[in-house]
PDB file of N, CA and C in Angstrom:
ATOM      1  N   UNK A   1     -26.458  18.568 181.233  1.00  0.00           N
ATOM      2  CA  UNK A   1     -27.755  18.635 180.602  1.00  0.00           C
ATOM      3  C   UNK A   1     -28.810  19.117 181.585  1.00  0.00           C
ATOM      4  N   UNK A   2     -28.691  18.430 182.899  1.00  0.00           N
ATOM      5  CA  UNK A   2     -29.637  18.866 183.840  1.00  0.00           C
ATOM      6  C   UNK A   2     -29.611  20.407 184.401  1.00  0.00           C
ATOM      7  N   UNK A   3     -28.484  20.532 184.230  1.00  0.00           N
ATOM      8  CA  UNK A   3     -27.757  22.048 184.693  1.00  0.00           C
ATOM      9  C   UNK A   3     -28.646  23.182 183.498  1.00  0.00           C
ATOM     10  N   UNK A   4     -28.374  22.646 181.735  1.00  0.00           N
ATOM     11  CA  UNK A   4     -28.832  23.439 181.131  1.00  0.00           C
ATOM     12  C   UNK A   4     -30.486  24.062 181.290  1.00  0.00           C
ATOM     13  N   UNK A   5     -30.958  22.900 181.295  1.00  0.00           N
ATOM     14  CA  UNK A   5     -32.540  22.314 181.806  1.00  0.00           C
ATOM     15  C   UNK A   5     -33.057  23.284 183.089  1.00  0.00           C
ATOM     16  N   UNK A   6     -32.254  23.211 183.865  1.00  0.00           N
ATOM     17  CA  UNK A   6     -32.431  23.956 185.323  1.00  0.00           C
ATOM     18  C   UNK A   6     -32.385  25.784 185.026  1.00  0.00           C
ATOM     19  N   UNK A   7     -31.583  25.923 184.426  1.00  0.00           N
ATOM     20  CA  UNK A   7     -31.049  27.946 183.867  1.00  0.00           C
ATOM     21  C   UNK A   7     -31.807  28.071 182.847  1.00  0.00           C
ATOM     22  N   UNK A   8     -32.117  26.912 182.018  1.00  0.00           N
ATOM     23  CA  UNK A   8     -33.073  27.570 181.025  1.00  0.00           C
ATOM     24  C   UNK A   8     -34.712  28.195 181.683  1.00  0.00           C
ATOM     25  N   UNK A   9     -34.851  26.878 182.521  1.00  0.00           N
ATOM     26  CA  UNK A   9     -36.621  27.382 182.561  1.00  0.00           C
ATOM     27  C   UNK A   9     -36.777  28.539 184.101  1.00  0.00           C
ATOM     28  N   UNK A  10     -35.382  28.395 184.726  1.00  0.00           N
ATOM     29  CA  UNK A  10     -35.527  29.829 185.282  1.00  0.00           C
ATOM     30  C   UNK A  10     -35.405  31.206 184.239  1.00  0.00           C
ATOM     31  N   UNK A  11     -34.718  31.358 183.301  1.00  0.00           N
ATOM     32  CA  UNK A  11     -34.478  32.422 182.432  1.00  0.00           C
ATOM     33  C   UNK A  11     -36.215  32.508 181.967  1.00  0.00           C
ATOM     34  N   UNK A  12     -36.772  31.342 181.497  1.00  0.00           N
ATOM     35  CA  UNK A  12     -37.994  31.262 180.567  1.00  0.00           C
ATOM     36  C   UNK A  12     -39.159  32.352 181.893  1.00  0.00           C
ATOM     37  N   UNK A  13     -38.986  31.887 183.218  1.00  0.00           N
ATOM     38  CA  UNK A  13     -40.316  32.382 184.012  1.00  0.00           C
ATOM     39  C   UNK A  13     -39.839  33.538 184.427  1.00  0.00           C
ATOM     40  N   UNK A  14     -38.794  33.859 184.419  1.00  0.00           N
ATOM     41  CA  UNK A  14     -38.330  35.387 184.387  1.00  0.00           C
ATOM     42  C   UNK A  14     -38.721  35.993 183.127  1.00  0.00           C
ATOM     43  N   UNK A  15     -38.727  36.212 182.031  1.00  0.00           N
ATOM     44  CA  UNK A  15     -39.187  36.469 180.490  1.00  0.00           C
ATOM     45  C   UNK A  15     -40.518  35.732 181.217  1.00  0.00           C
ATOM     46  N   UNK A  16     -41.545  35.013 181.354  1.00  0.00           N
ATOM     47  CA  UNK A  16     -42.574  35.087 181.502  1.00  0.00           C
ATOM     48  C   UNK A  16     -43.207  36.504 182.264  1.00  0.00           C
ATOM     49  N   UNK A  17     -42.788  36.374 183.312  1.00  0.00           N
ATOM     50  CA  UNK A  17     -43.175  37.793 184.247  1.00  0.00           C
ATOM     51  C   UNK A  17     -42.763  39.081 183.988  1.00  0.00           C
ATOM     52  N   UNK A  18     -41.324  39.332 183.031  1.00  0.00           N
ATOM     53  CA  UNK A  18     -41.793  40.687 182.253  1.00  0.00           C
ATOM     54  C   UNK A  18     -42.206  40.268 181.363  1.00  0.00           C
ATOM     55  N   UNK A  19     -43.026  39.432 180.666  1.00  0.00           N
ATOM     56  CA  UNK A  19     -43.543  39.744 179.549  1.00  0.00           C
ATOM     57  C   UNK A  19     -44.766  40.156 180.354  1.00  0.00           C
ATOM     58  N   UNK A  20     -45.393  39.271 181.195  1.00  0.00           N
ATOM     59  CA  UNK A  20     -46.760  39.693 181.536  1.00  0.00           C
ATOM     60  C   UNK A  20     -46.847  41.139 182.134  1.00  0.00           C
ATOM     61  N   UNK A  21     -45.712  41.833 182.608  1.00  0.00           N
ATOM     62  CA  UNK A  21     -45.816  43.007 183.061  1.00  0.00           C
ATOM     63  C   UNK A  21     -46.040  43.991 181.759  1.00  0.00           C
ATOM     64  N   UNK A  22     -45.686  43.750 180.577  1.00  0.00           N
ATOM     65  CA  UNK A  22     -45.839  43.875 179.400  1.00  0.00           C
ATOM     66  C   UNK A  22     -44.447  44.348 178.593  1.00  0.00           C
ATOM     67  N   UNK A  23     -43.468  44.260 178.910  1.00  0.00           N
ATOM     68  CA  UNK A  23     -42.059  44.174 177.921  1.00  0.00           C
ATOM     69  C   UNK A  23     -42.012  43.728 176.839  1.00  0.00           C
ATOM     70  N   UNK A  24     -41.564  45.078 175.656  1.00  0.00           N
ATOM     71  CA  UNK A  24     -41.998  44.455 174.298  1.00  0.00           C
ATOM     72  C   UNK A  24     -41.058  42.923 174.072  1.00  0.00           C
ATOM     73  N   UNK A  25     -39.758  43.884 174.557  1.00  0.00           N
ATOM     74  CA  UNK A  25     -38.358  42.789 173.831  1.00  0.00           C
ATOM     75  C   UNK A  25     -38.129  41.305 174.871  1.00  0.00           C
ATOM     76  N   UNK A  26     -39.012  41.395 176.237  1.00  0.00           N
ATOM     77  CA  UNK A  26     -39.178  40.564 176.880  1.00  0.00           C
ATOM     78  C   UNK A  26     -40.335  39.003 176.028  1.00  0.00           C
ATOM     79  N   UNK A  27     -41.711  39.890 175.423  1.00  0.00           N
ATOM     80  CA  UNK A  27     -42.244  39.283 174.933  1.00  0.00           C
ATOM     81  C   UNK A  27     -41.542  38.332 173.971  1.00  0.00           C
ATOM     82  N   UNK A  28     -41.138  39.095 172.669  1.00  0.00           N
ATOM     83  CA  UNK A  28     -40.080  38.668 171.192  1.00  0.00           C
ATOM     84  C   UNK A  28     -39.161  37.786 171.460  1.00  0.00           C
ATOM     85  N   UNK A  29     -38.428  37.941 172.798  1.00  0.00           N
ATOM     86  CA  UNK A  29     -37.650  36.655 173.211  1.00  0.00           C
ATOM     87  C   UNK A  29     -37.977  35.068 173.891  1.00  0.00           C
ATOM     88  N   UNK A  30     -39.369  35.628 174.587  1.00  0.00           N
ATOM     89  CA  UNK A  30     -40.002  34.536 175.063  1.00  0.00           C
ATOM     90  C   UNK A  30     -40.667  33.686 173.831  1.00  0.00           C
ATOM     91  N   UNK A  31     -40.699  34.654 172.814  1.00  0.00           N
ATOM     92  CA  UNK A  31     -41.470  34.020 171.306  1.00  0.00           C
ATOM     93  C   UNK A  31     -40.384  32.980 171.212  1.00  0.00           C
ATOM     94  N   UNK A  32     -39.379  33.427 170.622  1.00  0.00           N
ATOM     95  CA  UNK A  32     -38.093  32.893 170.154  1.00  0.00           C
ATOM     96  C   UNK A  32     -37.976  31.410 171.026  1.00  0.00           C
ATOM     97  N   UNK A  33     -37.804  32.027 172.400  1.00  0.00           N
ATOM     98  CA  UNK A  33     -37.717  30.970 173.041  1.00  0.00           C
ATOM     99  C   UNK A  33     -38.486  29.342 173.309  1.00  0.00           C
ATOM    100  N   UNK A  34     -40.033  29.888 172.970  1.00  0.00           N
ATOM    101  CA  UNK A  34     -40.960  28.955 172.883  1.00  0.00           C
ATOM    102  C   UNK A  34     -41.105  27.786 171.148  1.00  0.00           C
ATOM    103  N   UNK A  35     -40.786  29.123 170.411  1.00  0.00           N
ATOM    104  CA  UNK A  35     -40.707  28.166 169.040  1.00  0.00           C
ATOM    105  C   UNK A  35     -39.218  27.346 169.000  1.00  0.00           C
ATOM    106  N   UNK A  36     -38.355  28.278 169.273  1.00  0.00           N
ATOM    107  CA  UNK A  36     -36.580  26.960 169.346  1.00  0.00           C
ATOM    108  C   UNK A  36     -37.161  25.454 170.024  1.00  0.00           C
ATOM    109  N   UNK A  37     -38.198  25.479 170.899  1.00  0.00           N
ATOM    110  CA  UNK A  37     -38.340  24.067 171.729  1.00  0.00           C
ATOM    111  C   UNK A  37     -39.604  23.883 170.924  1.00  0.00           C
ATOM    112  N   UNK A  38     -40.431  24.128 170.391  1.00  0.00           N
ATOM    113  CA  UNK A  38     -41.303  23.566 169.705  1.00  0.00           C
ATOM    114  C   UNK A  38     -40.861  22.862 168.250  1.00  0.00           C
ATOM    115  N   UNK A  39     -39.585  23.669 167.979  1.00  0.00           N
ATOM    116  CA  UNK A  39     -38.987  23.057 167.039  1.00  0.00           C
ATOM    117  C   UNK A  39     -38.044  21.718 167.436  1.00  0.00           C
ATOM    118  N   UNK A  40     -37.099  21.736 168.632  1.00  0.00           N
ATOM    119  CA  UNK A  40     -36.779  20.514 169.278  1.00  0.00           C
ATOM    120  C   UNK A  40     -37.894  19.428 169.320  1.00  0.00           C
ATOM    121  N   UNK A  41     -39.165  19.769 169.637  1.00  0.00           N
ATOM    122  CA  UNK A  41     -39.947  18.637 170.030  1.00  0.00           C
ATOM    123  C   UNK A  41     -40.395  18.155 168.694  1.00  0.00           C
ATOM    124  N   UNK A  42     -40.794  18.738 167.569  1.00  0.00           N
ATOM    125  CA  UNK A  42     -41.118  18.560 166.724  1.00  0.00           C
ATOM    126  C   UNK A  42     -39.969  17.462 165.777  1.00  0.00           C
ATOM    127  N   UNK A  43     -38.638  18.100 165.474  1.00  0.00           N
ATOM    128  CA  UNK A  43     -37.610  17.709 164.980  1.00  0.00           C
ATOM    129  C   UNK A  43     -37.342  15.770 165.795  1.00  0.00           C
ATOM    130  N   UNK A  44     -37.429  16.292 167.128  1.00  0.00           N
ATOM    131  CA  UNK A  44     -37.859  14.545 167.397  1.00  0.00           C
ATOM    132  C   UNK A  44     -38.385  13.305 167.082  1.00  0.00           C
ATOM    133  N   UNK A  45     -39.496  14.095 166.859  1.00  0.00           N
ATOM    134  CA  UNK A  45     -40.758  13.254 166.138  1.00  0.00           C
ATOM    135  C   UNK A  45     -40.498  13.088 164.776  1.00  0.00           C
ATOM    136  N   UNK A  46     -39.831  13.624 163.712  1.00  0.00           N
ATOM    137  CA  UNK A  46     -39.401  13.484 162.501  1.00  0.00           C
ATOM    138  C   UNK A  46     -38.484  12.679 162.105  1.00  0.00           C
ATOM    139  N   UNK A  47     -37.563  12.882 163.151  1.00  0.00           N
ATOM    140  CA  UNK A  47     -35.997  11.870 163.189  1.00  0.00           C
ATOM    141  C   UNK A  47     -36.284  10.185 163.317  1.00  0.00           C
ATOM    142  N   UNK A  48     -37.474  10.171 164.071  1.00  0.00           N
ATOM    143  CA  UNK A  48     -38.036   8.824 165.060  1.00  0.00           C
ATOM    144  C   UNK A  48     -39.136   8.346 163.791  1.00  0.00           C
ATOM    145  N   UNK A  49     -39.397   9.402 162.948  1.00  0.00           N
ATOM    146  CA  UNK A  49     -40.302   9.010 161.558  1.00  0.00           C
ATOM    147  C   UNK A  49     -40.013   6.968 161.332  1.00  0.00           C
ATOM    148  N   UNK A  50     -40.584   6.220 160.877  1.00  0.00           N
ATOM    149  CA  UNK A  50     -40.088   5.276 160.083  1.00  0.00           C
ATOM    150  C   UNK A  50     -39.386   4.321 161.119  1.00  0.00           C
ATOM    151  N   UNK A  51     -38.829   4.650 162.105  1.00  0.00           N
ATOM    152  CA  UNK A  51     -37.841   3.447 162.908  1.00  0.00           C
ATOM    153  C   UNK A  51     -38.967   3.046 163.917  1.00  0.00           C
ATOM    154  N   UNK A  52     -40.293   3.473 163.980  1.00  0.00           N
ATOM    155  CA  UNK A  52     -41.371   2.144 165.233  1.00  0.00           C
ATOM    156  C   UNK A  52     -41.377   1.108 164.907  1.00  0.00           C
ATOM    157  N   UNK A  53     -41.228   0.163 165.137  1.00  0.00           N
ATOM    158  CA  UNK A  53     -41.415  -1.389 164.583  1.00  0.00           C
ATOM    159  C   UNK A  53     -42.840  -0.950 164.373  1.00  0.00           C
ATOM    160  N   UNK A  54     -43.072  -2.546 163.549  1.00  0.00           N
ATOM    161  CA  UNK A  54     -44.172  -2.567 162.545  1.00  0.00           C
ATOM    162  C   UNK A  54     -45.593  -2.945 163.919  1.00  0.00           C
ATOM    163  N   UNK A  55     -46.747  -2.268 164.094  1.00  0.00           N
ATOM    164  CA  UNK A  55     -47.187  -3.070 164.694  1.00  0.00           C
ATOM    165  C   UNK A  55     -47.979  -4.755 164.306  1.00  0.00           C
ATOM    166  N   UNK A  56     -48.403  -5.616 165.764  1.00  0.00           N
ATOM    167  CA  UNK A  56     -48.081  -6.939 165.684  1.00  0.00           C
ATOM    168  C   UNK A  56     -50.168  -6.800 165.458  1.00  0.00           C
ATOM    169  N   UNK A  57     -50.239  -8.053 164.363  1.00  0.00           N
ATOM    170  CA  UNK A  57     -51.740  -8.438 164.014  1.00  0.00           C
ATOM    171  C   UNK A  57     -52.308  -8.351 165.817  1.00  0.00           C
ATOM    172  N   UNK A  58     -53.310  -7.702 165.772  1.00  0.00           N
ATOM    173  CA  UNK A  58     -54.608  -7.887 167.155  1.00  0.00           C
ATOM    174  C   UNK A  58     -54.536  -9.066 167.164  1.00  0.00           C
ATOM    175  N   UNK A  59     -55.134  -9.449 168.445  1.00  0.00           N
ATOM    176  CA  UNK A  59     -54.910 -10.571 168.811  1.00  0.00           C
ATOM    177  C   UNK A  59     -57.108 -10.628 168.072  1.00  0.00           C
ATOM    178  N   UNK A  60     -57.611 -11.845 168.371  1.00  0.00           N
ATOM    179  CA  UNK A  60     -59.139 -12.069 168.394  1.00  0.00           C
ATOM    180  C   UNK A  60     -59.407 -12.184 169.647  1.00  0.00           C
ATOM    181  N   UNK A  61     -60.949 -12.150 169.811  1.00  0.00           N
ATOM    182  CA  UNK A  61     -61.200 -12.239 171.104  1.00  0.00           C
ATOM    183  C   UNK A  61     -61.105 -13.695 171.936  1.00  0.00           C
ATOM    184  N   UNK A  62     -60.969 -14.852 171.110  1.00  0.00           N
ATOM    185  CA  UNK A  62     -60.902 -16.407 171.886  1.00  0.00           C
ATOM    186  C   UNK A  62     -59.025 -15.838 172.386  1.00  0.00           C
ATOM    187  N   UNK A  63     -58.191 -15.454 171.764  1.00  0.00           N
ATOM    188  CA  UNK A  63     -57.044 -14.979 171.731  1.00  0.00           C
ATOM    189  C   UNK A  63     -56.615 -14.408 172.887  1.00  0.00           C
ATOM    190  N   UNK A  64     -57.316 -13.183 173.072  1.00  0.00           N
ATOM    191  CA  UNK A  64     -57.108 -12.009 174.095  1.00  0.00           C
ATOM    192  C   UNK A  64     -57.709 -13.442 174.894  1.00  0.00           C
ATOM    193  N   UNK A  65     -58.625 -13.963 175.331  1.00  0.00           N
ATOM    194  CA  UNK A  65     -59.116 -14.217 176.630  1.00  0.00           C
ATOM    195  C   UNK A  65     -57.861 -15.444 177.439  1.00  0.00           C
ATOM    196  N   UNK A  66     -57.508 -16.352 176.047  1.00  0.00           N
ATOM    197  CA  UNK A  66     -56.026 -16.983 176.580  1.00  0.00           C
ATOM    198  C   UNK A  66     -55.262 -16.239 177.452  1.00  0.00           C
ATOM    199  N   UNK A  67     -54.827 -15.447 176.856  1.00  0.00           N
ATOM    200  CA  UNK A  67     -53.369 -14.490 177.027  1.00  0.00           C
ATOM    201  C   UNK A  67     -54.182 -14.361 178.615  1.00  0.00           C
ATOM    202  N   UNK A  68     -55.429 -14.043 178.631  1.00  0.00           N
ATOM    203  CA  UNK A  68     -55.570 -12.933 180.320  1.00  0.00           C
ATOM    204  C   UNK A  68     -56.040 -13.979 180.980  1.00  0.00           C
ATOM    205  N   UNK A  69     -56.661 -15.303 181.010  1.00  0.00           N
ATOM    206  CA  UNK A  69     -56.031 -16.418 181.918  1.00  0.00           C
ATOM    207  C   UNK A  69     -55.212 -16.644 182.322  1.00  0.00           C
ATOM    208  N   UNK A  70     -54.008 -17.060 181.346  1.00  0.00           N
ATOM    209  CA  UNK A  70     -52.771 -17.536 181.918  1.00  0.00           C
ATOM    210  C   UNK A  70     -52.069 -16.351 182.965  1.00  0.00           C
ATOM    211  N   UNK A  71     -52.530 -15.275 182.708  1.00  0.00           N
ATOM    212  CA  UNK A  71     -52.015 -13.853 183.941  1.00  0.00           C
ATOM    213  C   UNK A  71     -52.657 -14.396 184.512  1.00  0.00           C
ATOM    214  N   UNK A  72     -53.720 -14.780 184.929  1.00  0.00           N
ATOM    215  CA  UNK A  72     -54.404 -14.403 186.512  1.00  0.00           C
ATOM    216  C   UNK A  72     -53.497 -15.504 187.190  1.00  0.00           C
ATOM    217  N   UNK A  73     -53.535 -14.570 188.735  1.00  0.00           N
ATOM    218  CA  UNK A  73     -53.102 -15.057 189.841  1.00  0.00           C
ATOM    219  C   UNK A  73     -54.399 -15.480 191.387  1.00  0.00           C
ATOM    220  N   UNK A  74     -53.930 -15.982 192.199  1.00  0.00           N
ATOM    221  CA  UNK A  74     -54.415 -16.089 193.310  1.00  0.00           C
ATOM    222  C   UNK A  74     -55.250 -17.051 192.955  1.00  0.00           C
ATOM    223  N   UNK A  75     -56.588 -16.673 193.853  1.00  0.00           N
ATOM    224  CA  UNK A  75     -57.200 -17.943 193.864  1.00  0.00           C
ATOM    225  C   UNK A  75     -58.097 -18.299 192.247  1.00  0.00           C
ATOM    226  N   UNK A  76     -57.807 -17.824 191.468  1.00  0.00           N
ATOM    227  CA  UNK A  76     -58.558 -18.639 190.347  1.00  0.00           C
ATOM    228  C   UNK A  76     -57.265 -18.554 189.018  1.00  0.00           C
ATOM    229  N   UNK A  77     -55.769 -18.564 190.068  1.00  0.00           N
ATOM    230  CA  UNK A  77     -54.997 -19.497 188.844  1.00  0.00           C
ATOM    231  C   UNK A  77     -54.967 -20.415 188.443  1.00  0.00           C
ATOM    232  N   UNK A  78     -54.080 -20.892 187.747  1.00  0.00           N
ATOM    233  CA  UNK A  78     -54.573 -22.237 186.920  1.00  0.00           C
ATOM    234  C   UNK A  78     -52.824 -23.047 187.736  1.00  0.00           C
ATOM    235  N   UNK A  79     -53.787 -24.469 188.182  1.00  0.00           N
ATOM    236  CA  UNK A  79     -53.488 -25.179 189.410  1.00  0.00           C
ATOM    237  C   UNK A  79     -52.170 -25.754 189.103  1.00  0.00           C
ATOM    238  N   UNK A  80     -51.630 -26.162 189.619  1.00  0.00           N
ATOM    239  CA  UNK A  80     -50.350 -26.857 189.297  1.00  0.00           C
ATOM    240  C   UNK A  80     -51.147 -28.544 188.908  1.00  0.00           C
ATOM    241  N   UNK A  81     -50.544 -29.667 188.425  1.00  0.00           N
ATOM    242  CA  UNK A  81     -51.028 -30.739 188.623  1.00  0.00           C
ATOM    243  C   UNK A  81     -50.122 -31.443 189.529  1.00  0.00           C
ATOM    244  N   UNK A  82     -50.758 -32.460 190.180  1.00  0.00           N
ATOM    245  CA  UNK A  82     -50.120 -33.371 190.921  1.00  0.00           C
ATOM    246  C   UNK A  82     -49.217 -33.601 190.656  1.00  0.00           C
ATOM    247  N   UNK A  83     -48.154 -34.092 191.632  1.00  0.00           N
ATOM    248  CA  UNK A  83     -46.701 -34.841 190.856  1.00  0.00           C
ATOM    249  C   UNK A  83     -47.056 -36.186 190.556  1.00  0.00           C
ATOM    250  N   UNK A  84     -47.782 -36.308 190.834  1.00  0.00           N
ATOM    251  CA  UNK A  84     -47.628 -38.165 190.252  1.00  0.00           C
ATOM    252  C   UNK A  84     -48.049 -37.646 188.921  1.00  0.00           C
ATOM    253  N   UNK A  85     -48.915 -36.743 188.449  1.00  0.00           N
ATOM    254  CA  UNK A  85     -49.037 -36.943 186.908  1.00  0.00           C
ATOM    255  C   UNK A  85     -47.969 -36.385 186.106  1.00  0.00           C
ATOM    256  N   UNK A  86     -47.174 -35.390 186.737  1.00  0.00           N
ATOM    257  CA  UNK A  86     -45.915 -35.015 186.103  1.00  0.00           C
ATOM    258  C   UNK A  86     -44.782 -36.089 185.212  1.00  0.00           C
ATOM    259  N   UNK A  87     -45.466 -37.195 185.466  1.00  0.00           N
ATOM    260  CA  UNK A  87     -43.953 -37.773 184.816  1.00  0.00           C
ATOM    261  C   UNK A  87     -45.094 -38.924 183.900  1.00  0.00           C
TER     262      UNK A  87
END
């Protein structure tokens, strides 16, 4: 795959530079070439249609501010308690 990947986009900047030199049949192939992968990228996005999971309800803002407490670290995490109150 990497191999194909590698010969293709040398072939593509070769057909870039005669096209820019101005080659008709250089141009017509670089066409070809650009819509076949616009159609890959596209065809992706179609296949992948319908299978995103559903997204999850927003959180509210008392919500969000939980969630980004319990992340913080260093000095204004949230403390361990003593062991004597542990039990």
């Amino acid at each position: 795959m990497q191999a194909e990947l590698i010969v293709r986009s040398g072939l593509m900047a070769k057909l870039a530079d005669l096209a820019s030199a101005g080659s008709v049949s250089a141009i017509r192939q670089f066409d070809k070439m650009l819509a076949a992968e616009r159609v890959k990228a596209t065809a992706g996005t179609i296949a992948d249609r319908g299978r995103t999971p559903p997204k999850s309800a927003a959180l509210g803002k008392k919500d969000a501010k939980r969630a980004a407490a319990k992340l913080l670290e260093g000095r204004f995490r949230t403390r361990t308690p003593p062991p004597a109150l542990m039990n």
